[in-house]
Protein backbone atom coordinates (compact mmCIF):
# COMPACT_ATOMS: atom_id res chain seq x y z
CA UNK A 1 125.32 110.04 109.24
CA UNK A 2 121.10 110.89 108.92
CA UNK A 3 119.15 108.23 107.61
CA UNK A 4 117.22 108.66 104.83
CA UNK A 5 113.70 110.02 105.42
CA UNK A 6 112.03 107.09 104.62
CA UNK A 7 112.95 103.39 103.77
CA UNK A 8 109.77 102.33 101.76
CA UNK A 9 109.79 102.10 98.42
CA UNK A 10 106.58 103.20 96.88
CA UNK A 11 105.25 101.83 93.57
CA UNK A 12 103.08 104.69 91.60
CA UNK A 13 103.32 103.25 87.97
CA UNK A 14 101.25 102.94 85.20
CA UNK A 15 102.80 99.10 84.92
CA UNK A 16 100.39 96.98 86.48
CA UNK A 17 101.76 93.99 88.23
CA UNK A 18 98.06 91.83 87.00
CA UNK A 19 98.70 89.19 84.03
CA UNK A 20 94.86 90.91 83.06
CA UNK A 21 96.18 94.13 82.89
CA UNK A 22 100.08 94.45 82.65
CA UNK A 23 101.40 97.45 80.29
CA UNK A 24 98.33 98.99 78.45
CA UNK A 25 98.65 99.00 74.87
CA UNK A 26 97.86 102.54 75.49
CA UNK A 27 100.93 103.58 77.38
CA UNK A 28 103.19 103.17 73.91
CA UNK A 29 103.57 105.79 71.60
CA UNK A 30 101.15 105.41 68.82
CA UNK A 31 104.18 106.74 66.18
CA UNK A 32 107.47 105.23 67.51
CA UNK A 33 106.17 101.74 69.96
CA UNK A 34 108.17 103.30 72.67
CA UNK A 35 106.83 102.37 75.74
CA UNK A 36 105.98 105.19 78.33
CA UNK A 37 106.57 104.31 81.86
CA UNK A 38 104.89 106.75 84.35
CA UNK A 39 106.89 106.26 87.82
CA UNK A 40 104.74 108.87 89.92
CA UNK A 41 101.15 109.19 89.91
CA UNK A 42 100.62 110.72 93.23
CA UNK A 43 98.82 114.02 93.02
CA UNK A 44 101.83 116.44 94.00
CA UNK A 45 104.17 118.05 90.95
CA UNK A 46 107.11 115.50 90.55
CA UNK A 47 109.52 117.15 88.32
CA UNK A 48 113.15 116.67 87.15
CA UNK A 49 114.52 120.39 85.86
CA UNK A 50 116.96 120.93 83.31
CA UNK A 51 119.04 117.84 81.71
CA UNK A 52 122.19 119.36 81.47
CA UNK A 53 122.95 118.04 85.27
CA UNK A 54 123.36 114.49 85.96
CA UNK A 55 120.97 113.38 87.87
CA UNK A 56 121.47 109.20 87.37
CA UNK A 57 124.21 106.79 88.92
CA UNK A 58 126.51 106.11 85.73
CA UNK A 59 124.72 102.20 85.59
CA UNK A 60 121.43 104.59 84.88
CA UNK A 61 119.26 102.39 87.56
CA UNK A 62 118.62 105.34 89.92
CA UNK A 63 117.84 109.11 89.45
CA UNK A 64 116.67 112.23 91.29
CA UNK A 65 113.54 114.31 90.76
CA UNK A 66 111.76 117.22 93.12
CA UNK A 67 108.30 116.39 94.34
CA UNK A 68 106.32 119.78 95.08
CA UNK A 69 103.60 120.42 97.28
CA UNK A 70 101.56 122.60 95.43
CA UNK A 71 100.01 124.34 98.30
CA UNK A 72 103.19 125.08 100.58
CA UNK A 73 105.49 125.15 98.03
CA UNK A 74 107.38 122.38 99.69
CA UNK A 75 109.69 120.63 97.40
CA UNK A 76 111.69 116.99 98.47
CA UNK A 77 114.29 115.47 96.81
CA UNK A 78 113.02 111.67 95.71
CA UNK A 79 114.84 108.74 94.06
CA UNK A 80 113.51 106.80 91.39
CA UNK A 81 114.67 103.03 90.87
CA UNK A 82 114.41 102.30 87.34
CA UNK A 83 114.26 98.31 87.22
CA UNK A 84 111.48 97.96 89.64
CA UNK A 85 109.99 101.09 89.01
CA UNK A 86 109.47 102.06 92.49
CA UNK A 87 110.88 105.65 94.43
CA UNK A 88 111.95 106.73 97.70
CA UNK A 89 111.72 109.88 99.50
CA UNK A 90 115.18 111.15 100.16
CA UNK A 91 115.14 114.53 102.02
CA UNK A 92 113.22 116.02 105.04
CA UNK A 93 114.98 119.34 105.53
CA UNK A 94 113.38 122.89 105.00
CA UNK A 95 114.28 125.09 101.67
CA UNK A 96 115.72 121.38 99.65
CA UNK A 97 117.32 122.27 96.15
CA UNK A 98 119.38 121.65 93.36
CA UNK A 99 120.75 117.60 93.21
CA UNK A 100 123.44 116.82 91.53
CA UNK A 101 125.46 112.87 91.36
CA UNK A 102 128.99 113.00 91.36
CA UNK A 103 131.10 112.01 88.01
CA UNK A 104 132.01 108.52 89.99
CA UNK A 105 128.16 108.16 91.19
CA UNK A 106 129.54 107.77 94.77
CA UNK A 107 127.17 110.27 96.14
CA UNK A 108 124.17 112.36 95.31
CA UNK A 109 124.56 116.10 96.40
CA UNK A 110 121.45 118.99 97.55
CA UNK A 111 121.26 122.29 99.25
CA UNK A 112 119.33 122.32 101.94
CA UNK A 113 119.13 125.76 103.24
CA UNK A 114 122.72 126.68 103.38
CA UNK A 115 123.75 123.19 103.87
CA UNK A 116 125.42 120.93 101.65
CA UNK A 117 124.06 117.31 102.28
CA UNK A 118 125.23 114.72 100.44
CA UNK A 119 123.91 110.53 100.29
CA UNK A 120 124.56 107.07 99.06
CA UNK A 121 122.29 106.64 96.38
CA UNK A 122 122.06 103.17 97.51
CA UNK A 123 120.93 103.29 101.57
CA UNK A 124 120.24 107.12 101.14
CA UNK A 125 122.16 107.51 104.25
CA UNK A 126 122.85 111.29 104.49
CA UNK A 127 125.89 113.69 106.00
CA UNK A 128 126.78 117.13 106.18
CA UNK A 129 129.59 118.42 103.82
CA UNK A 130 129.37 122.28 105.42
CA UNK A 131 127.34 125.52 105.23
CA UNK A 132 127.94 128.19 102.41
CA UNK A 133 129.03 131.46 103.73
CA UNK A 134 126.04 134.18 103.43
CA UNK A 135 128.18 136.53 102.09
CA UNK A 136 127.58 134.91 99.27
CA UNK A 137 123.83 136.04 99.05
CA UNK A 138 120.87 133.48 97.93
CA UNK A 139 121.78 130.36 96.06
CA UNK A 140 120.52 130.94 92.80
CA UNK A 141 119.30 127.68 90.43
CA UNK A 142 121.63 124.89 89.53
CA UNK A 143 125.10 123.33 90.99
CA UNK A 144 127.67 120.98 89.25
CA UNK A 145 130.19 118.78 90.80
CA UNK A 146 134.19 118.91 89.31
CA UNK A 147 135.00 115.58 87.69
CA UNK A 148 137.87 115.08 90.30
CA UNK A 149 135.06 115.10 92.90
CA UNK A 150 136.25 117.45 94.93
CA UNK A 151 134.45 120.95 94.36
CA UNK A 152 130.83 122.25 93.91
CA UNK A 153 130.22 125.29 91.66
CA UNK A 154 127.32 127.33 93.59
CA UNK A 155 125.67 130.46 91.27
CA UNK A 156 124.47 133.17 94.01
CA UNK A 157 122.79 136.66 93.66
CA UNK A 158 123.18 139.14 96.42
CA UNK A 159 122.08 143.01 96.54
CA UNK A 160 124.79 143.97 94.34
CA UNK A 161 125.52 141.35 91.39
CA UNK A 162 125.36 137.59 90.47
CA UNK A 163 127.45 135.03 90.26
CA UNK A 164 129.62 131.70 90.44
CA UNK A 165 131.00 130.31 93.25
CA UNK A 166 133.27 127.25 94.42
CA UNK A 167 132.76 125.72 97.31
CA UNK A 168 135.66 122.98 98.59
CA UNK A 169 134.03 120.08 99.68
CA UNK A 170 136.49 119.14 101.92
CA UNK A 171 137.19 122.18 103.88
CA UNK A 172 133.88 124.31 102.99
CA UNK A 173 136.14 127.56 101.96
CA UNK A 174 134.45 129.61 99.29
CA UNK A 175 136.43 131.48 96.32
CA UNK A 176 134.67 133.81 93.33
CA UNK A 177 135.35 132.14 89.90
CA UNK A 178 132.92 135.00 87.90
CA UNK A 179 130.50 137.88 88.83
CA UNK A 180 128.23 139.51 86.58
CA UNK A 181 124.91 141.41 87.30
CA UNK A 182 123.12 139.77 84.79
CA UNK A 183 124.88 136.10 85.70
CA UNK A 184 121.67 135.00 87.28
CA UNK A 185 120.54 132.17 84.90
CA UNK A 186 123.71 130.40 84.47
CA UNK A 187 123.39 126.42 84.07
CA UNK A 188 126.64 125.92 84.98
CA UNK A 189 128.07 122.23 84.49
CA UNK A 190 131.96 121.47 84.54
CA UNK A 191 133.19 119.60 82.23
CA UNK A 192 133.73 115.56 82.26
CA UNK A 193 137.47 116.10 80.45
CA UNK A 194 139.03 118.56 82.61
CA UNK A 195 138.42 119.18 86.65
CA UNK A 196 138.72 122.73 86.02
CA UNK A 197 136.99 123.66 83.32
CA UNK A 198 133.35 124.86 83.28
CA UNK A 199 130.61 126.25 81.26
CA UNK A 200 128.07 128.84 82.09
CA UNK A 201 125.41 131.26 80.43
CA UNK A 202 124.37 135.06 80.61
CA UNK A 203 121.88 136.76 80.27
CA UNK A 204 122.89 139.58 78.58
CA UNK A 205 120.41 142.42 78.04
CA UNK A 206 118.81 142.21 81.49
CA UNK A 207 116.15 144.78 82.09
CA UNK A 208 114.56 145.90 85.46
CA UNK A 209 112.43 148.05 86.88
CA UNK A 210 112.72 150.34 90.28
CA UNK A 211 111.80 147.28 92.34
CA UNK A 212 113.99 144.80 90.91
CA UNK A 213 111.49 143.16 89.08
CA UNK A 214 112.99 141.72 85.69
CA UNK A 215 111.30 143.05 83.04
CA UNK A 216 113.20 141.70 80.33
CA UNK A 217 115.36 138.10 81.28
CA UNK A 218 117.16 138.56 77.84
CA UNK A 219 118.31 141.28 75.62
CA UNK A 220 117.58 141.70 72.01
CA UNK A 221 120.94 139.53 71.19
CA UNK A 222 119.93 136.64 73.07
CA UNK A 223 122.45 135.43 76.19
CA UNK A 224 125.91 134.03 75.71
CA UNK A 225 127.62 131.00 76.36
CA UNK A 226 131.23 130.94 78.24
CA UNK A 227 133.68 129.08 79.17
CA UNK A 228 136.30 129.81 82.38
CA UNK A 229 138.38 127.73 84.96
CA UNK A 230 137.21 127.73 88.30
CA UNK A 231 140.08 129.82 89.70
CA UNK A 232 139.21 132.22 87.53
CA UNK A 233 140.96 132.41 84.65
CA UNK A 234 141.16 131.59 80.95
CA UNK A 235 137.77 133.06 80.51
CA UNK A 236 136.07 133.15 76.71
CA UNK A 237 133.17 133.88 75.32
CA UNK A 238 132.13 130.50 72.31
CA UNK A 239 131.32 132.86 69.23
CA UNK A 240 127.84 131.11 68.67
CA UNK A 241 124.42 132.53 68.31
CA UNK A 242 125.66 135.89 68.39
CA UNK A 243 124.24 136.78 65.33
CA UNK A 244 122.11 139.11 64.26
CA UNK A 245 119.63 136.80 63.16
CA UNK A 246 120.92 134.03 65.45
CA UNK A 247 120.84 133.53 69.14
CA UNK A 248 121.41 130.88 71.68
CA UNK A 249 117.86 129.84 73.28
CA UNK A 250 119.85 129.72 76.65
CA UNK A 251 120.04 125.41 76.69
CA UNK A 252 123.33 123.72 76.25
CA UNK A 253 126.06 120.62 77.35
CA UNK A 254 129.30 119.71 77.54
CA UNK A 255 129.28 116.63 74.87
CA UNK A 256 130.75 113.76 76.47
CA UNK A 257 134.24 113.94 78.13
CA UNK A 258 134.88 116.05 74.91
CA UNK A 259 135.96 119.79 75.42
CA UNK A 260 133.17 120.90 73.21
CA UNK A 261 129.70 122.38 73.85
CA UNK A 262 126.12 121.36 71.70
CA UNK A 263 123.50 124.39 72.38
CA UNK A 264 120.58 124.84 70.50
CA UNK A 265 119.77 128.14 68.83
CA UNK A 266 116.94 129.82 66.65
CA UNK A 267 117.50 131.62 63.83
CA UNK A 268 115.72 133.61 60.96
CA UNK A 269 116.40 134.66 57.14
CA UNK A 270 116.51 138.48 58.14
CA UNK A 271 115.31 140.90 60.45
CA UNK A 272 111.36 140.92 61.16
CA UNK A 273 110.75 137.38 59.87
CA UNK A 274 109.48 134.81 62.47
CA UNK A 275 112.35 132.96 64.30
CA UNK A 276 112.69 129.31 64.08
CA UNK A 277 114.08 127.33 66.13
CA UNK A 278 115.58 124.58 63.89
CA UNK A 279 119.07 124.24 64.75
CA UNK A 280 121.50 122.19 66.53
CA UNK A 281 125.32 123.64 66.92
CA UNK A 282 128.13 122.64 68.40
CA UNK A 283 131.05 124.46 69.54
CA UNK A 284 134.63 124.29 71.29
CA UNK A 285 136.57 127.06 72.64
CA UNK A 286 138.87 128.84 70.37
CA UNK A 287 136.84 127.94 67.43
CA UNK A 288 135.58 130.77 65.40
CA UNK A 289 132.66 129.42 64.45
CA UNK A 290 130.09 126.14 65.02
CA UNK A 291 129.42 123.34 63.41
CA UNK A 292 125.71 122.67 62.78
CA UNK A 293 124.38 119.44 63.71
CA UNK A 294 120.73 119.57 61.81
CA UNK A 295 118.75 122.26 60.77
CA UNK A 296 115.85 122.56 58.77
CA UNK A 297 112.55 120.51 58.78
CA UNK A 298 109.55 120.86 60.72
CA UNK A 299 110.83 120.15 64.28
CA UNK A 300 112.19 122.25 66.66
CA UNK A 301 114.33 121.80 68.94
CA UNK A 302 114.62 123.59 72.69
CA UNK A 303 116.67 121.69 75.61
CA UNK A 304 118.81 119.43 74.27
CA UNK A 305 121.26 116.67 76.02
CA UNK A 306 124.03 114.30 75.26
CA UNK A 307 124.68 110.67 76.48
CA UNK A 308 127.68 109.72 78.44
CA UNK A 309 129.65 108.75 74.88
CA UNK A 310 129.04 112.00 73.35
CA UNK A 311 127.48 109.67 70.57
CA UNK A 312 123.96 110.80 70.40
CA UNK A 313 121.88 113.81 71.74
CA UNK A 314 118.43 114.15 72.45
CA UNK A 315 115.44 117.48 72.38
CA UNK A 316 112.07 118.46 72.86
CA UNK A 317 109.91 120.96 70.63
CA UNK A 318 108.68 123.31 72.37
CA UNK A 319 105.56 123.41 69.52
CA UNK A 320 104.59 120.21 69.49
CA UNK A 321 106.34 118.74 72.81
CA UNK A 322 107.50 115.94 70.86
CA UNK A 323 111.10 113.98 71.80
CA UNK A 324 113.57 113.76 69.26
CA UNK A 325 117.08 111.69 69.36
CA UNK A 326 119.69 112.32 67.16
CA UNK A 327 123.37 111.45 66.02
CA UNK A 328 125.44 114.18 66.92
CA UNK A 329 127.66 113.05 64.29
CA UNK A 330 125.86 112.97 61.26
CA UNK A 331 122.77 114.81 62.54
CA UNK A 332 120.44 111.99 61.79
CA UNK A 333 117.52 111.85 64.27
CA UNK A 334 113.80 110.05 64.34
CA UNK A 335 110.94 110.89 66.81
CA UNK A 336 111.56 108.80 70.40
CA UNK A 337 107.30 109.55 71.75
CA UNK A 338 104.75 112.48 71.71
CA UNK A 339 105.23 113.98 75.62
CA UNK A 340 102.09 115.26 75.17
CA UNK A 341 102.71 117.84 78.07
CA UNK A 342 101.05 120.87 77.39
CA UNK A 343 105.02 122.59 77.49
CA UNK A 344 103.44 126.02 79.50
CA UNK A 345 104.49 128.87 81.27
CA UNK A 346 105.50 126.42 84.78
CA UNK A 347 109.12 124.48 84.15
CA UNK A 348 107.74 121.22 85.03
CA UNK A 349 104.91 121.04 82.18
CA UNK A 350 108.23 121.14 80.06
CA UNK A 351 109.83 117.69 79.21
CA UNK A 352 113.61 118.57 79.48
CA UNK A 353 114.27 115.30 78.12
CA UNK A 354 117.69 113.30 79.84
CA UNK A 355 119.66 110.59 78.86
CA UNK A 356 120.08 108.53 81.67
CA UNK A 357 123.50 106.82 82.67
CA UNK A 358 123.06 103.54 80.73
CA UNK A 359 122.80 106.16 77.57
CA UNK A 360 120.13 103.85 76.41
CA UNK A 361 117.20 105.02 78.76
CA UNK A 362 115.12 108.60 78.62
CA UNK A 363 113.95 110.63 81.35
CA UNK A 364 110.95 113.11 80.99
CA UNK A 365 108.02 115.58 82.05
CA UNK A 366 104.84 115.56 80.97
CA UNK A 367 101.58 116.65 82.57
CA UNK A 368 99.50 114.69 80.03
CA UNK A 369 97.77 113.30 82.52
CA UNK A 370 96.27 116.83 84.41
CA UNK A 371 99.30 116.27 86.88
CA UNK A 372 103.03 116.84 86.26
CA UNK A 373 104.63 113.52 86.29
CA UNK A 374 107.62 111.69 85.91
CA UNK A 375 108.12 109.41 82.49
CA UNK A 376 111.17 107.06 81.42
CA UNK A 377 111.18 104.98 78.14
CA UNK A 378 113.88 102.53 77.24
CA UNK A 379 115.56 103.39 72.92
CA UNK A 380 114.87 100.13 71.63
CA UNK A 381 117.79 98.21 69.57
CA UNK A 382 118.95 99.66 66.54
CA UNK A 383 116.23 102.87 66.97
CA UNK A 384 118.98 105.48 67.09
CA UNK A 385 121.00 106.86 63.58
């Protein structure tokens, strides 16, 4: 076993601990009350990318976010601890990526490198789990854990193609589950009902140019979402957003321990009109169509997540960088806070918005204050449809 790189616990908040100061009335959202706790303030980027992969211990008292050394490029792997507010740095290593918490909460997983390094999220002890064979080319965005515990999907790109594969945790032996040359952008997640099962995205439509460079990341029909087993097989395509005049934006979840999907899409009346993206769908396979969720009004709605239950989901605009939360039963939703990040070109002025494990806290960006930062704000009682 490592230790963890550090054992302080550093307090950055915007709670101050002063019976003068305490929680500024100016740290609540003006529109909703919700209080909105800052938990870094230091000036590096301190991001948490994409909801879709849990990121918090089931109990939802401790989650993961990068910090980034804007200079270097140097990104760490930090834990927050909700109830006191304070965080921890949790890796030293070179080239740190992609954590991921098991379904049990047992252990946090990263890359480091090629290595697979794995901790107790309550010491932060660390250990080796083994080294990803290069053949495999460069690891390539986002990992997932099976619900049994026992595999990792890793998406790679080589010379050649892109694509999924699954690494044994025990034994570190590699296997192909899908290759595509325009699998590149997949966020994977397997599913909480079945330790097989798995959902991915691509991008189809892919355009480059003689060096490689993508000139296009999507084609004129928007990406697709599928669905496969990790040996392989029983591979589908979920007949949603492919449309005409409806695509997936690229940002979707399992729903619980349900074997159904909720994506978001944007849509418009007919060709040349302005697209809006306005709707929530969800989806399971074999289905021939979605269900919509909501659609209509003046919100928007971009990365979207589900709690634990599969009870309620929650989105940002990407217009107004507001935070909505919703039923995903009846499709009834109310503002949660204003981000007020400025939602830009960089992924960490966007709030990807995450329920953590209690289902009762949120986790977001927002560079609001000049720097990106770390938020969480608690629903209060009886606030969600």
């Amino acid at each position: 076993m490592m230790e963890a790189a550090r054992f302080d616990w550093v307090y950055e908040s915007n709670v101050v601990y002063d019976p003068e100061v305490e929680v500024q009335e100016r740290f609540a959202d003006p529109d909703t009350g919700v209080g909105k706790l800052r938990l870094t303030s230091a000036p590096w980027i301190s991001t948490h990318v994409y909801p879709e992969i849990p990121v918090s211990t089931p109990d939802g008292q401790r989650f993961l976010f990068h910090r980034i050394n804007q200079f270097s490029g140097r990104r760490d792997i930090w834990i927050a601890d909700v109830p006191t507010l304070r965080i921890r740095q949790v890796s030293d290593e070179q080239d740190v990526r992609y954590p991921v918490i098991a379904p049990d909460g047992a252990w946090f997983y990263y890359v480091a490198g090629r290595t697979i390094v794995r901790f107790d999220p309550q010491t932060c002890a660390r250990e080796t789990c083994g080294e990803i064979d290069p053949r495999f080319g460069a690891i390539d965005r986002m990992c997932s854990i099976s619900l049994c515990g026992h595999r990792m999907l890793i998406p790679y790109t080589n010379d050649e193609t892109s694509g999924i594969g699954c690494f044994e945790l025990a034994t570190g032996a590699m296997h192909v589950v899908y290759e595509h040359p325009e699998c590149f952008n997949t966020h994977l997640q397997y599913s909480r009902c079945d330790p097989h099962r798995l959902v991915f995205q691509v991008n189809d439509g892919v355009e480059r140019d003689e060096n490689g460079t993508f000139t296009r990341l999507v084609g004129k029909h928007g990406c697709s979402i599928h669905v496969i087993n990790d040996d392989g097989t029983g591979h589908e395509v979920l007949n949603v957003g492919r449309a005409e005049d409806e695509h997936v934006q690229g940002h979707h979840c399992w729903i619980g321990r349900e074997n159904r999907i909720i994506t978001t899409t944007h849509r418009r009346a007919r060709p040349g009109d302005r697209w809006s993206q306005d709707r929530i769908v969800t989806i399971a396979p074999g289905e021939t169509s979605g269900t919509v969720v909501c659609e209509g009004g003046p919100e928007s709605f971009t990365h979207v997540h589900v709690t634990s239950d599969g009870r309620h989901w929650v989105s940002d605009c990407n217009r107004t960088a507001k935070i909505y939360v919703g039923s995903v039963a009846t499709g009834q939703h109310r503002l949660f806070c204003s981000s007020g990040t400025s939602f830009g070109a960089p992924q960490w002025t966007h709030p990807h918005p995450f329920f953590l494990g209690d289902d009762r806290t949120i986790g977001w960006n927002s560079d609001e204050s000049g720097i990106p930062h770390i938020y969480v704000g608690r629903i209060p009682e009886g606030f969600v449809p």
